[in-house]
PDB file of N, CA and C in Angstrom:
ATOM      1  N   UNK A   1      46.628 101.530  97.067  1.00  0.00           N
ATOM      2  CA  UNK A   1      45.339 100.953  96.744  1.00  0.00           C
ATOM      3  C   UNK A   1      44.366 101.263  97.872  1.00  0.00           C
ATOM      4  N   UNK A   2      42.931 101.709  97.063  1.00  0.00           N
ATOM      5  CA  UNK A   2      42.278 101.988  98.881  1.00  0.00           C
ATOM      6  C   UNK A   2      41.004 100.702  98.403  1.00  0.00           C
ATOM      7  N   UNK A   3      40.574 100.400  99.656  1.00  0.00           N
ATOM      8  CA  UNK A   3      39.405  99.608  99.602  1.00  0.00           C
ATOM      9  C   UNK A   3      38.731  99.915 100.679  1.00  0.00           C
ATOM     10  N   UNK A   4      37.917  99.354 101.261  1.00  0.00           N
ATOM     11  CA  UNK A   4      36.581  99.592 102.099  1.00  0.00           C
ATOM     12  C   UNK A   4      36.309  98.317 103.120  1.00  0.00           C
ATOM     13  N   UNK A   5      36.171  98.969 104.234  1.00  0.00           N
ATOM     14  CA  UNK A   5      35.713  97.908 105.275  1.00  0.00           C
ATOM     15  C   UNK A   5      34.401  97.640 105.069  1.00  0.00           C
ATOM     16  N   UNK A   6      33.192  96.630 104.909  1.00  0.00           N
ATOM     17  CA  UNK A   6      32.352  96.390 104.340  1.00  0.00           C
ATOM     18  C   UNK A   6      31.341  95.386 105.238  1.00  0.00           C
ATOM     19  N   UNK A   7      30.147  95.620 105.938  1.00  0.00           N
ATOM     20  CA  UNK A   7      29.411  94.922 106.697  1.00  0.00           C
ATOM     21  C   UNK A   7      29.017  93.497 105.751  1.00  0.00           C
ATOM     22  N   UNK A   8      29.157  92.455 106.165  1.00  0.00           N
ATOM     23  CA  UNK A   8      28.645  91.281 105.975  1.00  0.00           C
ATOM     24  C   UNK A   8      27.928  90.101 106.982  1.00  0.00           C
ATOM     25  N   UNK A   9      26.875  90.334 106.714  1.00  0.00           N
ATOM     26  CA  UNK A   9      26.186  89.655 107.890  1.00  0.00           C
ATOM     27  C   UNK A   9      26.497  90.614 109.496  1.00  0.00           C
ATOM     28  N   UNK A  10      27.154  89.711 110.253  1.00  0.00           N
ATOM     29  CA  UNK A  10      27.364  90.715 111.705  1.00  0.00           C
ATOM     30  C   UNK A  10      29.201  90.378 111.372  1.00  0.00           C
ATOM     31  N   UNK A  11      29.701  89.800 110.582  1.00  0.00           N
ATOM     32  CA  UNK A  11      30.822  90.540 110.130  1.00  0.00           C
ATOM     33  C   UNK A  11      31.571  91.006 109.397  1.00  0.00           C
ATOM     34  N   UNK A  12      32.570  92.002 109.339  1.00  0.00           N
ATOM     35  CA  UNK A  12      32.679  93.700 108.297  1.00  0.00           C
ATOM     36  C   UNK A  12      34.316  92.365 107.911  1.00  0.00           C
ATOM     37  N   UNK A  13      34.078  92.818 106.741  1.00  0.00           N
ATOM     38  CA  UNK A  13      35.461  92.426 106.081  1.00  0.00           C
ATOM     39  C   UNK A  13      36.164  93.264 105.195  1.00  0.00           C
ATOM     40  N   UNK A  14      37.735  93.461 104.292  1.00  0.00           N
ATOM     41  CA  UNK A  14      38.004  94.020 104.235  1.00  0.00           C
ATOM     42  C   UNK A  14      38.585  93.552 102.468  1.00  0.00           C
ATOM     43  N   UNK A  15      37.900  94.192 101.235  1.00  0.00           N
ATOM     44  CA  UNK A  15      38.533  93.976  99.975  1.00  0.00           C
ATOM     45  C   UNK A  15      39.873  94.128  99.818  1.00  0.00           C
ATOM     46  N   UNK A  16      40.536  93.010  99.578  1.00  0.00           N
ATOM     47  CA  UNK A  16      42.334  92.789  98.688  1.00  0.00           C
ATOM     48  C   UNK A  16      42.476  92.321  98.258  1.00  0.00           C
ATOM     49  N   UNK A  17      42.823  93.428  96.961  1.00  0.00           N
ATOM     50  CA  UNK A  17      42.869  92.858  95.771  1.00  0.00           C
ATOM     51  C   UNK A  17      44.062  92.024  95.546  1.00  0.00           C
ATOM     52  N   UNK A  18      43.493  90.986  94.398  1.00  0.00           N
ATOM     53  CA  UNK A  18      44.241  89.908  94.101  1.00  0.00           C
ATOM     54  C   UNK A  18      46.046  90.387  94.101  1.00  0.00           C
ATOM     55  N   UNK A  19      46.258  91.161  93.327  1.00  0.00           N
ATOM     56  CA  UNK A  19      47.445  91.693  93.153  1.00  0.00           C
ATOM     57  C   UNK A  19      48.214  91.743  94.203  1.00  0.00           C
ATOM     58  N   UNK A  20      47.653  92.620  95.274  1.00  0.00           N
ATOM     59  CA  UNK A  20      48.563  93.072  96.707  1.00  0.00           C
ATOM     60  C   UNK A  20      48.390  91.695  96.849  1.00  0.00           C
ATOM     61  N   UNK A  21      47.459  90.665  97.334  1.00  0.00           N
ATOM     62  CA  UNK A  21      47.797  89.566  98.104  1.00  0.00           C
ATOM     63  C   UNK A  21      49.088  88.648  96.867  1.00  0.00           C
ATOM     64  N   UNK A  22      49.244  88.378  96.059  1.00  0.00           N
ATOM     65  CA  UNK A  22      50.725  88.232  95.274  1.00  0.00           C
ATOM     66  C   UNK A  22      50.958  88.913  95.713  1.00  0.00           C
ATOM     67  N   UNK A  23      51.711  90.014  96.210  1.00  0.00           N
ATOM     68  CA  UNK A  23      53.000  90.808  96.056  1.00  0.00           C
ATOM     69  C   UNK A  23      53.458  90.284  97.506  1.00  0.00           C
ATOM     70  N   UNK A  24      52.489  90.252  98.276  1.00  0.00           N
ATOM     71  CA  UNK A  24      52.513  89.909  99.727  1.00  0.00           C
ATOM     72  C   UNK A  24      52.805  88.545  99.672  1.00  0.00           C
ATOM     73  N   UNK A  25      52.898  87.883  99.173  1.00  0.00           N
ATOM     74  CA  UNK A  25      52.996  85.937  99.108  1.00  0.00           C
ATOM     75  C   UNK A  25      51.684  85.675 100.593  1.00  0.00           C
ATOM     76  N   UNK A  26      50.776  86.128 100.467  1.00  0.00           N
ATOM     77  CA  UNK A  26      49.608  85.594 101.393  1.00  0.00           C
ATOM     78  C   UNK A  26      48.970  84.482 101.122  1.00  0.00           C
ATOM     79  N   UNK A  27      48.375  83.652 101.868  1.00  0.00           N
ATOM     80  CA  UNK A  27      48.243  82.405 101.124  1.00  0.00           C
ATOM     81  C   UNK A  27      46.769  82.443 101.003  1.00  0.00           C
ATOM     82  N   UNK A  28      45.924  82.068  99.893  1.00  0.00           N
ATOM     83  CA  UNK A  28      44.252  82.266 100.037  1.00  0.00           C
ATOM     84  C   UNK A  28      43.989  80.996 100.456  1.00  0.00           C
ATOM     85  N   UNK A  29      42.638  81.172 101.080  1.00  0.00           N
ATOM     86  CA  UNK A  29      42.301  80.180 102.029  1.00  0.00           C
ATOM     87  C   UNK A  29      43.165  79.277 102.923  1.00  0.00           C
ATOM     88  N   UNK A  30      43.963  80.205 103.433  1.00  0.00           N
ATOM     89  CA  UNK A  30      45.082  79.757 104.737  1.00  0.00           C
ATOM     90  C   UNK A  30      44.741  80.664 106.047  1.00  0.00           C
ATOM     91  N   UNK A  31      45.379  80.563 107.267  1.00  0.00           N
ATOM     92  CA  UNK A  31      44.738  81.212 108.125  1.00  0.00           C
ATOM     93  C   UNK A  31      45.860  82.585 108.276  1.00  0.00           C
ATOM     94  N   UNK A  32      45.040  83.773 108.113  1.00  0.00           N
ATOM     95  CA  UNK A  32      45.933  85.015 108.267  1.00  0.00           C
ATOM     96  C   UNK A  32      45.431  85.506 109.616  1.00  0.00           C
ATOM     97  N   UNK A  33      46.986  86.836 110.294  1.00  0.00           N
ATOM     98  CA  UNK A  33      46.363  87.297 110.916  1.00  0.00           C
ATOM     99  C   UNK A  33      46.415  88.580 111.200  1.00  0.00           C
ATOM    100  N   UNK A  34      45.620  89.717 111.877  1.00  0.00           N
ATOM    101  CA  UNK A  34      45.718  90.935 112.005  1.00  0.00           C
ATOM    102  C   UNK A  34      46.578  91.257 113.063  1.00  0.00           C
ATOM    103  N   UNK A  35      47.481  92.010 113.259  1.00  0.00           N
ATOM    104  CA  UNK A  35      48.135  92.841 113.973  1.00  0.00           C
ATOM    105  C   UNK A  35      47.984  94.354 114.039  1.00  0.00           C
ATOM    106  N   UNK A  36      48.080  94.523 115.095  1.00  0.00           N
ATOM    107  CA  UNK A  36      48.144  95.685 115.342  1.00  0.00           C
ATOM    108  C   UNK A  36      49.567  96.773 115.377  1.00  0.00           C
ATOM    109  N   UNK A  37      49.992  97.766 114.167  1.00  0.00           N
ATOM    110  CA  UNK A  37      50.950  97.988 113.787  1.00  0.00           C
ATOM    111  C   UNK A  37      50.560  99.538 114.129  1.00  0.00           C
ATOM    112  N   UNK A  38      50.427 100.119 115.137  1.00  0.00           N
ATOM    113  CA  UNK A  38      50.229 101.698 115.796  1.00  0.00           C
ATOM    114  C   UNK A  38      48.940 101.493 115.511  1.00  0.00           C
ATOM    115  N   UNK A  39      49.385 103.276 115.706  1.00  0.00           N
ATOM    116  CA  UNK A  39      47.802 103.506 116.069  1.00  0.00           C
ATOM    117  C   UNK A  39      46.993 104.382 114.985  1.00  0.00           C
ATOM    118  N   UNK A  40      45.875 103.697 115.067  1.00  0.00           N
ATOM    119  CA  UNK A  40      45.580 103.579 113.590  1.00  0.00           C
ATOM    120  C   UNK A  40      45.759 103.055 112.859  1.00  0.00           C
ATOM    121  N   UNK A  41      46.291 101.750 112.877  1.00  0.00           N
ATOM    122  CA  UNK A  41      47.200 101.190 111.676  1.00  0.00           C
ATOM    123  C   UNK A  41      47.525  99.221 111.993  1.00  0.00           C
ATOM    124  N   UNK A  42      47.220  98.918 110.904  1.00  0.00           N
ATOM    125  CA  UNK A  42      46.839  97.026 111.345  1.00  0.00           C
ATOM    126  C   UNK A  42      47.767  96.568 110.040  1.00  0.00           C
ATOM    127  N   UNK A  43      48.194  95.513 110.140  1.00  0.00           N
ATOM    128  CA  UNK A  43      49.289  94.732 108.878  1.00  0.00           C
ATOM    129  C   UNK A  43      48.168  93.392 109.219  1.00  0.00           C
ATOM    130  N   UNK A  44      48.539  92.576 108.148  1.00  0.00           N
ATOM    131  CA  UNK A  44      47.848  91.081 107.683  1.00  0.00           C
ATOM    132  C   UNK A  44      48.850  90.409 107.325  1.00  0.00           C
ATOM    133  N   UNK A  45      49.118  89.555 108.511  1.00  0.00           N
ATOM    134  CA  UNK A  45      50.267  88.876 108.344  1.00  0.00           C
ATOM    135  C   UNK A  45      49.746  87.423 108.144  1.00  0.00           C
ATOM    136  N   UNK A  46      51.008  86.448 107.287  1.00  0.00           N
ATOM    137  CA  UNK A  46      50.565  85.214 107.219  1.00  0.00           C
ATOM    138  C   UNK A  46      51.335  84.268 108.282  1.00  0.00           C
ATOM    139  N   UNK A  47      50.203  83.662 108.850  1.00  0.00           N
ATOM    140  CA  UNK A  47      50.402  82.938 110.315  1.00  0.00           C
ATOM    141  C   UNK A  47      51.086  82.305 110.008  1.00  0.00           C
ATOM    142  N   UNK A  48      51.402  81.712 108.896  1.00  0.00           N
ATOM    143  CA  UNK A  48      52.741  80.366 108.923  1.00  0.00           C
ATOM    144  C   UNK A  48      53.926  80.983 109.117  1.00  0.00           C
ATOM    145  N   UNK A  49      54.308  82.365 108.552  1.00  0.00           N
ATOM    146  CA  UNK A  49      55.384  83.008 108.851  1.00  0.00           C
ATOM    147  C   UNK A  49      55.758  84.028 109.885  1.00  0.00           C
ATOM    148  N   UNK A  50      54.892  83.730 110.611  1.00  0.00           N
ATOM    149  CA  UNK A  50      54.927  85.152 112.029  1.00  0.00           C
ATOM    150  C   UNK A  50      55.393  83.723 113.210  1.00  0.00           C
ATOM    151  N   UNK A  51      55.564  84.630 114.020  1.00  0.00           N
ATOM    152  CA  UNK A  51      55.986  84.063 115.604  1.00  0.00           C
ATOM    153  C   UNK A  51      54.836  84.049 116.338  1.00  0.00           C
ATOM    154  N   UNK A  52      53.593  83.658 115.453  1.00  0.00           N
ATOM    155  CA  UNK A  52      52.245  83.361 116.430  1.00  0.00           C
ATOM    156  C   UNK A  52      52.679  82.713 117.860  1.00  0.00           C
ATOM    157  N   UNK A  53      52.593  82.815 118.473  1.00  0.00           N
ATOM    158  CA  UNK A  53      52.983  82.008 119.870  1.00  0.00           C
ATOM    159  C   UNK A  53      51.156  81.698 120.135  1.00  0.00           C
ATOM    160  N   UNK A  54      51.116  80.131 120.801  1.00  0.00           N
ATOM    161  CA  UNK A  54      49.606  79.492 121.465  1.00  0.00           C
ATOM    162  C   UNK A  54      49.343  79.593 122.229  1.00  0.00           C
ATOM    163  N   UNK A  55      48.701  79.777 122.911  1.00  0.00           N
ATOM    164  CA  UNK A  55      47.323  79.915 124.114  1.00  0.00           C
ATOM    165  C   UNK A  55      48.373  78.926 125.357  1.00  0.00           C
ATOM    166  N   UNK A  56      48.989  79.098 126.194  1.00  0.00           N
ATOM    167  CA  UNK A  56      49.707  78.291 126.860  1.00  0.00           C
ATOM    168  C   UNK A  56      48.794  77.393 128.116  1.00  0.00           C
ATOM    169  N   UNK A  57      46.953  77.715 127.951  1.00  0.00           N
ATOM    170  CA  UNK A  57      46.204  77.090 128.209  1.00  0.00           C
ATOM    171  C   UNK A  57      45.710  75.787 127.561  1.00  0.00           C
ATOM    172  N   UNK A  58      45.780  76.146 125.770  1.00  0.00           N
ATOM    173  CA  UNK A  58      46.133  75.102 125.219  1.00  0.00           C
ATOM    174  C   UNK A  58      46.543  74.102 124.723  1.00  0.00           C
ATOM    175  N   UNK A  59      48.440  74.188 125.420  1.00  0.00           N
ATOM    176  CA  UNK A  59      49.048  73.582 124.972  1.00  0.00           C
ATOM    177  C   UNK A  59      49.186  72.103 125.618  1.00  0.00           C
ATOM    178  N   UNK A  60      50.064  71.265 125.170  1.00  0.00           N
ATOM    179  CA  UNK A  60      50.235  69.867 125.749  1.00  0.00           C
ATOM    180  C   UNK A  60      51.658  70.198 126.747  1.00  0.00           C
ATOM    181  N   UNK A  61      51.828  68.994 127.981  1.00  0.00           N
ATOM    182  CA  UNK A  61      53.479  69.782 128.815  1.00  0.00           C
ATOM    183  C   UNK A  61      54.355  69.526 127.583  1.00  0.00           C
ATOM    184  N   UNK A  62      53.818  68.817 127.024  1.00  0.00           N
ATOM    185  CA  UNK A  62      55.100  68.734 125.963  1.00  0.00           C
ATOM    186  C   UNK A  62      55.337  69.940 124.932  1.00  0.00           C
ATOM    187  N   UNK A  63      54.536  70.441 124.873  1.00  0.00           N
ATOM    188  CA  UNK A  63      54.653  71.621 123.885  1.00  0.00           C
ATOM    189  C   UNK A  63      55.320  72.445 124.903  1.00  0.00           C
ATOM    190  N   UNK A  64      54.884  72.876 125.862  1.00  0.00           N
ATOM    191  CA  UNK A  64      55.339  73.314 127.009  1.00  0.00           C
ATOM    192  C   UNK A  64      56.469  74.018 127.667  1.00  0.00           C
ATOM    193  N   UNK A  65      57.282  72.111 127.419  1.00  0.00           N
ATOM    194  CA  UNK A  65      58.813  71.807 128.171  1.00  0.00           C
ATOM    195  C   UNK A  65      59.603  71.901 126.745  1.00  0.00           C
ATOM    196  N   UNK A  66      59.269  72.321 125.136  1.00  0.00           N
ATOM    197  CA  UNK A  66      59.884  71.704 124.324  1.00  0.00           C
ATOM    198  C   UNK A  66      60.586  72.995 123.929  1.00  0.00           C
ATOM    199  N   UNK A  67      61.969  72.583 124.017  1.00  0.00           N
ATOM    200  CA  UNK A  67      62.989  73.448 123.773  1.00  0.00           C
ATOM    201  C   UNK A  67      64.023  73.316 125.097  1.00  0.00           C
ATOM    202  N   UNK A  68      63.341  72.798 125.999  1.00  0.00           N
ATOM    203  CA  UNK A  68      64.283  73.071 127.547  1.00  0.00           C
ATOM    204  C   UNK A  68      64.938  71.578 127.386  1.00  0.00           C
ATOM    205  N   UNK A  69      65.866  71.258 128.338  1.00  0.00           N
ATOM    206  CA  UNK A  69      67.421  70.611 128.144  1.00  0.00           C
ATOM    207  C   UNK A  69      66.975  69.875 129.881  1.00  0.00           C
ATOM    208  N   UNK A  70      66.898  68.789 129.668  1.00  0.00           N
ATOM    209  CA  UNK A  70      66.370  67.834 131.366  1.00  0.00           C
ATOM    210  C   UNK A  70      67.881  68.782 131.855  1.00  0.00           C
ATOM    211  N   UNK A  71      67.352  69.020 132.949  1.00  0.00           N
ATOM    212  CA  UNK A  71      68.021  69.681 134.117  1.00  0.00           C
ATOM    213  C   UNK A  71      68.005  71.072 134.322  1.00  0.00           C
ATOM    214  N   UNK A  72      67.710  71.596 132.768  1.00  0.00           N
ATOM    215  CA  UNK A  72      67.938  73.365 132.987  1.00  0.00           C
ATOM    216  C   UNK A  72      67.094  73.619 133.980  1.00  0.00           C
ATOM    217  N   UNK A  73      67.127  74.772 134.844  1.00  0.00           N
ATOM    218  CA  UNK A  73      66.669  75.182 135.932  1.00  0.00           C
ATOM    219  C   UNK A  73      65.854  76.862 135.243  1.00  0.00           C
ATOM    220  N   UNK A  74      64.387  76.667 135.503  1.00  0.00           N
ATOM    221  CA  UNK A  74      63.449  77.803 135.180  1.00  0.00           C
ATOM    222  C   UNK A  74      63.553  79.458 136.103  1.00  0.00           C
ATOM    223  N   UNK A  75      64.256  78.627 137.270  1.00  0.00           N
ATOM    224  CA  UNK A  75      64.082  79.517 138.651  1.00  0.00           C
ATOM    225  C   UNK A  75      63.042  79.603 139.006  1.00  0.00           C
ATOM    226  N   UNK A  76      62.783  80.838 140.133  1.00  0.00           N
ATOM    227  CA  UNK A  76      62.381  80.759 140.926  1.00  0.00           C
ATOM    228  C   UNK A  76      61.019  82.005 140.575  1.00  0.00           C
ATOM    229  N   UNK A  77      60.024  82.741 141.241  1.00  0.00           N
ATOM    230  CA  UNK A  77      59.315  83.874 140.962  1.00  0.00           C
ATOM    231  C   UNK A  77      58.557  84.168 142.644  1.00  0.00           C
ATOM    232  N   UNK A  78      58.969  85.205 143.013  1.00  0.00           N
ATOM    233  CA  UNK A  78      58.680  85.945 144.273  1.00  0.00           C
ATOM    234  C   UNK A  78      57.660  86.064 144.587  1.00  0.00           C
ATOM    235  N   UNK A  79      55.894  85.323 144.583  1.00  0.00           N
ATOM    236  CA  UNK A  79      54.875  85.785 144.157  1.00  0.00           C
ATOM    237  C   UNK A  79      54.677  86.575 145.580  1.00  0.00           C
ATOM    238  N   UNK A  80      55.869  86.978 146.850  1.00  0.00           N
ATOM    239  CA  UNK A  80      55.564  88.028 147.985  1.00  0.00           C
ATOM    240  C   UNK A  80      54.800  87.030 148.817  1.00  0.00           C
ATOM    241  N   UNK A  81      54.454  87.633 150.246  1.00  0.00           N
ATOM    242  CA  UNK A  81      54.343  86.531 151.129  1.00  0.00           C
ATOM    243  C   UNK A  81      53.362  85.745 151.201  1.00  0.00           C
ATOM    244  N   UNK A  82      53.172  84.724 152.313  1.00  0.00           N
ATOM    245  CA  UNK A  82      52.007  83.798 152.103  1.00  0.00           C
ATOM    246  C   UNK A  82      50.757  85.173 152.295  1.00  0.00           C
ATOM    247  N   UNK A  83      49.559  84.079 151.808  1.00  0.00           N
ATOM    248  CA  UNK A  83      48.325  85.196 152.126  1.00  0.00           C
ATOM    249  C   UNK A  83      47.228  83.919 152.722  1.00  0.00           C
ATOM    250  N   UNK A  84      46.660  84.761 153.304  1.00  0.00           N
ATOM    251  CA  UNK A  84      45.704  83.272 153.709  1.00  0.00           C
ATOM    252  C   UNK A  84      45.917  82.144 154.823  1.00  0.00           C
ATOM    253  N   UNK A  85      45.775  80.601 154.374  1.00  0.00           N
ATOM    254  CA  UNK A  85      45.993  79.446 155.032  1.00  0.00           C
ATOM    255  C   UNK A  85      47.138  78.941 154.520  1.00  0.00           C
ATOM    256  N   UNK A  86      47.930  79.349 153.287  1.00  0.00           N
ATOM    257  CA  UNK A  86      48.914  78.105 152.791  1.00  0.00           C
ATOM    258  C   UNK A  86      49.605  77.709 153.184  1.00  0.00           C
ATOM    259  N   UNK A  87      49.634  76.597 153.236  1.00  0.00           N
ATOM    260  CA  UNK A  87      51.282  76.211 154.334  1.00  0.00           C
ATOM    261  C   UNK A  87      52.445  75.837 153.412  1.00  0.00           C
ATOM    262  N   UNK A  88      53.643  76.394 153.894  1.00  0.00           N
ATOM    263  CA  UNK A  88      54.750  76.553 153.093  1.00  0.00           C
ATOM    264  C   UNK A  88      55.523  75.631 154.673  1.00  0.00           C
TER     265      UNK A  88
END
């Protein structure tokens, strides 16, 4: 099926047809998202079923810490020597 990227207002959207979105189980008016699948080349995936991972600026510690086990140990990360004033 071909369709057309299409200016609307200041943004370009992209016709799919009813059909492909059934075949795809996409959900209308749900939130989809674009990926980048090479080069040249983008898939429209539906966010409820992808491994979207969040903004880890946004999250709560609880979203955070959730999955870890009180005690597991994260380790450690080398960020190389002091620089500056810090006192260690």
């Amino acid at each position: 099926m071909t369709t057309r990227i299409v200016r609307v207002g200041n943004t370009l959207t992209v016709e799919i047809p009813e059909e492909l979105v059934t075949q795809a189980s996409l959900p209308v008016g749900e939130p989809v998202e674009w990926v980048p699948n090479g080069s040249g080349s983008i898939a429209l995936v539906n966010r409820s079923n992808s491994a979207v991972r969040k903004n880890p600026a946004d999250m709560t510690i609880e979203e955070l810490m959730e999955g870890l086990n009180e005690g597991d140990s994260l380790g450690e990360y080398d960020w190389g020597p002091p620089r500056g004033v810090e006192v260690w």
